[in-house]
C-alpha atoms as a PDB file:
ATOM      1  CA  UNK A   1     -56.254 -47.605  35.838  1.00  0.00           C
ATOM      2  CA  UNK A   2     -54.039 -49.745  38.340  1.00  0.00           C
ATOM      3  CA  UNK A   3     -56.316 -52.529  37.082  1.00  0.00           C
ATOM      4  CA  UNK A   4     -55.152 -51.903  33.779  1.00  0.00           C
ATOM      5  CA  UNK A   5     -51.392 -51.665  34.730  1.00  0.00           C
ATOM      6  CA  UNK A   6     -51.478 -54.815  36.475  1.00  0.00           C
ATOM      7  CA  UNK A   7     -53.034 -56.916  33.791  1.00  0.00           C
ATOM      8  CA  UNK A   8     -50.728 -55.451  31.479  1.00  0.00           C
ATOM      9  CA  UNK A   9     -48.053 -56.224  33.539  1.00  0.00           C
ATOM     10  CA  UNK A  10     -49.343 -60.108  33.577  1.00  0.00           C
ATOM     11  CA  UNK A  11     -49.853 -59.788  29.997  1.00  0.00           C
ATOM     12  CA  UNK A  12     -48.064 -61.790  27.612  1.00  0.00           C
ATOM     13  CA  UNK A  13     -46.267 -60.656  24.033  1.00  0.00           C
ATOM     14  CA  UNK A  14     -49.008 -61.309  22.295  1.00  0.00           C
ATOM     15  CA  UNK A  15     -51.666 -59.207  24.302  1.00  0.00           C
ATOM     16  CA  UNK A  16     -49.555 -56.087  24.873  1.00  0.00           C
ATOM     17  CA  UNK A  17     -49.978 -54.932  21.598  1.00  0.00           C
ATOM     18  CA  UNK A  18     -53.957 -54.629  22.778  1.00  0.00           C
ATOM     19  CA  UNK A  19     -52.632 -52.186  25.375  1.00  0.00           C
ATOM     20  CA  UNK A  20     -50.211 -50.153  23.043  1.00  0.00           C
ATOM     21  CA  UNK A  21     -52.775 -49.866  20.723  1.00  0.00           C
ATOM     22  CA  UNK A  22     -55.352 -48.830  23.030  1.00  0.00           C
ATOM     23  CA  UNK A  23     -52.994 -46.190  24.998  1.00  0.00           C
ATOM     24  CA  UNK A  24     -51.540 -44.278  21.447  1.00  0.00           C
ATOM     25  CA  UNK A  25     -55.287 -44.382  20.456  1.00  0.00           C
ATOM     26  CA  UNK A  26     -56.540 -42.285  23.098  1.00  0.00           C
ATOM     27  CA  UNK A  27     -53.116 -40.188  23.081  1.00  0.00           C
ATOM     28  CA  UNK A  28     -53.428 -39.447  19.464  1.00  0.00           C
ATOM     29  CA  UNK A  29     -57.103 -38.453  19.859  1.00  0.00           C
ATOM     30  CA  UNK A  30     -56.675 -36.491  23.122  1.00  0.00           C
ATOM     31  CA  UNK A  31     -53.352 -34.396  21.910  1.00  0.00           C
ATOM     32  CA  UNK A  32     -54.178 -30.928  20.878  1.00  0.00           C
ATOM     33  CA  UNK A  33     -54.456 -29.945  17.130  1.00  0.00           C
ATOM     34  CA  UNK A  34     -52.970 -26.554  17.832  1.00  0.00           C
ATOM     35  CA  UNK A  35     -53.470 -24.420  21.248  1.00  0.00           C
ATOM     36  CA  UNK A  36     -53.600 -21.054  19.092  1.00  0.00           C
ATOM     37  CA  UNK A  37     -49.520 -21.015  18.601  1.00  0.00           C
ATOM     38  CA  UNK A  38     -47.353 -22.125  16.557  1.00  0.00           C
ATOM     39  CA  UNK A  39     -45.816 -25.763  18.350  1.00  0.00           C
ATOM     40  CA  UNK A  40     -42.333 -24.319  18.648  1.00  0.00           C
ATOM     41  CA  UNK A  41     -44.089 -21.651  21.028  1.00  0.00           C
ATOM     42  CA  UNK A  42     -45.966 -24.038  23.032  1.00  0.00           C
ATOM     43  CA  UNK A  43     -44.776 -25.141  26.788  1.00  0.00           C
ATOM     44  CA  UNK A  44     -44.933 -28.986  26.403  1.00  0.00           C
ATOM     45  CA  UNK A  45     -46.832 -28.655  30.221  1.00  0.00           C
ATOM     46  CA  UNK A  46     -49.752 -27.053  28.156  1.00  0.00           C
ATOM     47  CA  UNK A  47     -49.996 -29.867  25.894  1.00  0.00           C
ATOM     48  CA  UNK A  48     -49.287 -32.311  28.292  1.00  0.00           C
ATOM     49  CA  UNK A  49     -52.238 -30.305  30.633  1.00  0.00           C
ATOM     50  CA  UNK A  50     -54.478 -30.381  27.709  1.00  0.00           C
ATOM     51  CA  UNK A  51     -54.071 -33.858  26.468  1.00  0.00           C
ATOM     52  CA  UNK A  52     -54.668 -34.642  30.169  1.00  0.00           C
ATOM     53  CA  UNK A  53     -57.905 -32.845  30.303  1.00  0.00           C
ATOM     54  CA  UNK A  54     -59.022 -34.490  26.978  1.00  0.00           C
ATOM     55  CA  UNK A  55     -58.546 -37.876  28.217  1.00  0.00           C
ATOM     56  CA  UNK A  56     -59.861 -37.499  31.858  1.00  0.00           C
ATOM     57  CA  UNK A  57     -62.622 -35.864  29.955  1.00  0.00           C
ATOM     58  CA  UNK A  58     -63.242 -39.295  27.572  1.00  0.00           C
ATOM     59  CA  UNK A  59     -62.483 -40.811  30.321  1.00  0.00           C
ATOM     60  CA  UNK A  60     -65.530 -39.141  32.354  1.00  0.00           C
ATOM     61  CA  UNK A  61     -67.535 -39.818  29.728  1.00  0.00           C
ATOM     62  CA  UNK A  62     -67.384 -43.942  28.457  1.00  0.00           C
ATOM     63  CA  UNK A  63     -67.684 -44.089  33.017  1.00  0.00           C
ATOM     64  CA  UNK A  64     -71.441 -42.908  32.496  1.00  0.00           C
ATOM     65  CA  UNK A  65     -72.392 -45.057  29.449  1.00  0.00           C
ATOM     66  CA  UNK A  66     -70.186 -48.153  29.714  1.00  0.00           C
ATOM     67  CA  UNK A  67     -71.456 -51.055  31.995  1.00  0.00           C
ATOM     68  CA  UNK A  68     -69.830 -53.004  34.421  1.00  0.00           C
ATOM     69  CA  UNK A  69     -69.669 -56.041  32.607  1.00  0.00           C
ATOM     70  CA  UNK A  70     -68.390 -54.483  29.173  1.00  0.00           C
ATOM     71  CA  UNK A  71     -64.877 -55.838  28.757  1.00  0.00           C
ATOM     72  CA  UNK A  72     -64.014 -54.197  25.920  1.00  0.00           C
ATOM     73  CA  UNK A  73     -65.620 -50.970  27.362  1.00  0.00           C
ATOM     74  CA  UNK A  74     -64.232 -51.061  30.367  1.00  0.00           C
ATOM     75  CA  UNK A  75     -60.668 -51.444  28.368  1.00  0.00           C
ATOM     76  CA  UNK A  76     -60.949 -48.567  26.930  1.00  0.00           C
ATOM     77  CA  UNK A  77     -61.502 -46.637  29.526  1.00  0.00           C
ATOM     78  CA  UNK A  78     -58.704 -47.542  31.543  1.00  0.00           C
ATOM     79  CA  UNK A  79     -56.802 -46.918  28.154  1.00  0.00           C
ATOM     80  CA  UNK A  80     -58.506 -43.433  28.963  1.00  0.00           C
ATOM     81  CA  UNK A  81     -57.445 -42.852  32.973  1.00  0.00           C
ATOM     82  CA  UNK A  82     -53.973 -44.457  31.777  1.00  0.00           C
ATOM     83  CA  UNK A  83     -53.422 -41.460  28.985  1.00  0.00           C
ATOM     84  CA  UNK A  84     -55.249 -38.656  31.334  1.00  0.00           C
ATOM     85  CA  UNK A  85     -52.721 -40.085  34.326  1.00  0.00           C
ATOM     86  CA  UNK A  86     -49.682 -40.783  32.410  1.00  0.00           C
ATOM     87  CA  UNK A  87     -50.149 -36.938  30.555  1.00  0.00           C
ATOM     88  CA  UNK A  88     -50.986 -35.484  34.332  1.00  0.00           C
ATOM     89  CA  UNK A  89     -47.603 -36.799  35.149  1.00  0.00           C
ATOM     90  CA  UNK A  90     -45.704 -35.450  32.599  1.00  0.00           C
ATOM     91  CA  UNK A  91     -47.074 -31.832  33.483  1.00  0.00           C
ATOM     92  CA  UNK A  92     -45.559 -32.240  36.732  1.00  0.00           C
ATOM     93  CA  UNK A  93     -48.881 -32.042  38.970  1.00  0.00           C
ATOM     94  CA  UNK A  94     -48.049 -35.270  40.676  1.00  0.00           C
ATOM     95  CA  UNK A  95     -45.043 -33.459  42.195  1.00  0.00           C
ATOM     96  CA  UNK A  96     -46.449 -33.729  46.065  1.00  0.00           C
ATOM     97  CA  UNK A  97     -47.929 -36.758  46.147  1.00  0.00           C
ATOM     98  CA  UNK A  98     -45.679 -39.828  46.330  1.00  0.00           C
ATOM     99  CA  UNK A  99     -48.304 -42.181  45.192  1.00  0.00           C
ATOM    100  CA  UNK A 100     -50.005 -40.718  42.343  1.00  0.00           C
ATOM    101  CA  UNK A 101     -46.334 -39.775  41.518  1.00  0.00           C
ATOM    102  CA  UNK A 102     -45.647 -43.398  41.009  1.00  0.00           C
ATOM    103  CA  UNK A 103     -48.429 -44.440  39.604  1.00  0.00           C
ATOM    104  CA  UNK A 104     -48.209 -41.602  36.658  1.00  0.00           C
ATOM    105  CA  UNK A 105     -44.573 -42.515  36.160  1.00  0.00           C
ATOM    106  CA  UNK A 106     -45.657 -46.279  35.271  1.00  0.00           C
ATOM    107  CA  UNK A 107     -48.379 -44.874  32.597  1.00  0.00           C
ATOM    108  CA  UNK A 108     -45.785 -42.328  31.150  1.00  0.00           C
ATOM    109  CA  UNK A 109     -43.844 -45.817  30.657  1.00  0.00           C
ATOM    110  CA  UNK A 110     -47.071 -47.528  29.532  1.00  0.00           C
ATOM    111  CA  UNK A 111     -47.315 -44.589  26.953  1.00  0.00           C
ATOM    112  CA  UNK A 112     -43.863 -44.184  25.671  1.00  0.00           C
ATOM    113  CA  UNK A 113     -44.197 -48.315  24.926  1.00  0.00           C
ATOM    114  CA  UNK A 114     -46.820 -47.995  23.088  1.00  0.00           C
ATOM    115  CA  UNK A 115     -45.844 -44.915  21.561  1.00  0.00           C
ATOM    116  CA  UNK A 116     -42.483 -46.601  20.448  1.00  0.00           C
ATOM    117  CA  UNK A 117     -44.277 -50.184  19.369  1.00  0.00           C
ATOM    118  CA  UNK A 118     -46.821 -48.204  17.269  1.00  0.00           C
ATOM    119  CA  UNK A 119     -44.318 -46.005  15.026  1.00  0.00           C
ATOM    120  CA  UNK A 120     -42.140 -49.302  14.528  1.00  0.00           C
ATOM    121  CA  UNK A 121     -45.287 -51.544  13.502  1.00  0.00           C
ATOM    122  CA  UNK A 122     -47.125 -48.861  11.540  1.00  0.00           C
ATOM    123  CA  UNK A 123     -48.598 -46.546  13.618  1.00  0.00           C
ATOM    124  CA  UNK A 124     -52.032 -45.938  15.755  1.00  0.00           C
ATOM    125  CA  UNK A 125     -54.656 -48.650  15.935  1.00  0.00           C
ATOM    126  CA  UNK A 126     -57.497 -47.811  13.111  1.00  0.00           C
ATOM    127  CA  UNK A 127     -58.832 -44.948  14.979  1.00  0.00           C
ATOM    128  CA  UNK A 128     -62.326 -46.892  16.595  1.00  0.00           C
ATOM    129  CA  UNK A 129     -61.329 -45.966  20.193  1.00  0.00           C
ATOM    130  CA  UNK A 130     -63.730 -42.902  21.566  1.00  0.00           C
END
């Protein structure tokens, strides 16, 4: 995932979009339908827990199949550590370590990018991430 954050840090305006898209893909995937109440009831630290799961869960999974040399592959699942990170963050279970801390505050602002760049240039990517 730091890989990710660095080379999207180097990135120009034309390739961050790639990332955006990537990132609300797996967010929009790995967010709950419904945790059995209505969403007014629900503690945004369950969603946040659960969307974390979810992605650390993809995440998990495209590590066993995808090989090394896989670009694309590989992409996608840092897009998958960087949602699962950036969501574990939000929960607040970063709280005592310093460093993970950090590093979840920089995919929160990874997420809320691409969150923002997708609703203002029509939404998530066409759903192939998984």
């Amino acid at each position: 995932m730091r890989s990710e954050l660095v080379v999207y840090l180097e990135a120009d305006e034309n390739r961050k979009p790639h990332f955006y898209r990537a990132v609300e893909d797996v967010s929009t995937k790995c967010q709950p339908a419904e945790l059995g109440l209505a969403k007014s009831d629900v503690a945004d630290n369950r969603i946040a827990e659960a969307t974390s799961a979810a992605a650390m869960m993809m995440c998990l999974g495209r590590i066993a199949q995808v090989k090394e040399t896989d670009k694309v592959g590989n992409f996608v699942t840092d897009a998958c550590a960087t949602v699962a990170v950036a969501y574990h963050r939000a929960a607040g279970v970063y709280a005592d370590h310093e460093e993970m801390e950090q590093l979840g505050t920089a995919a929160v602002h990874l997420l809320t990018m691409a969150t923002s760049f997708t609703n203002a240039h029509g939404g998530p990517g066409d759903g192939s991430i998984s």
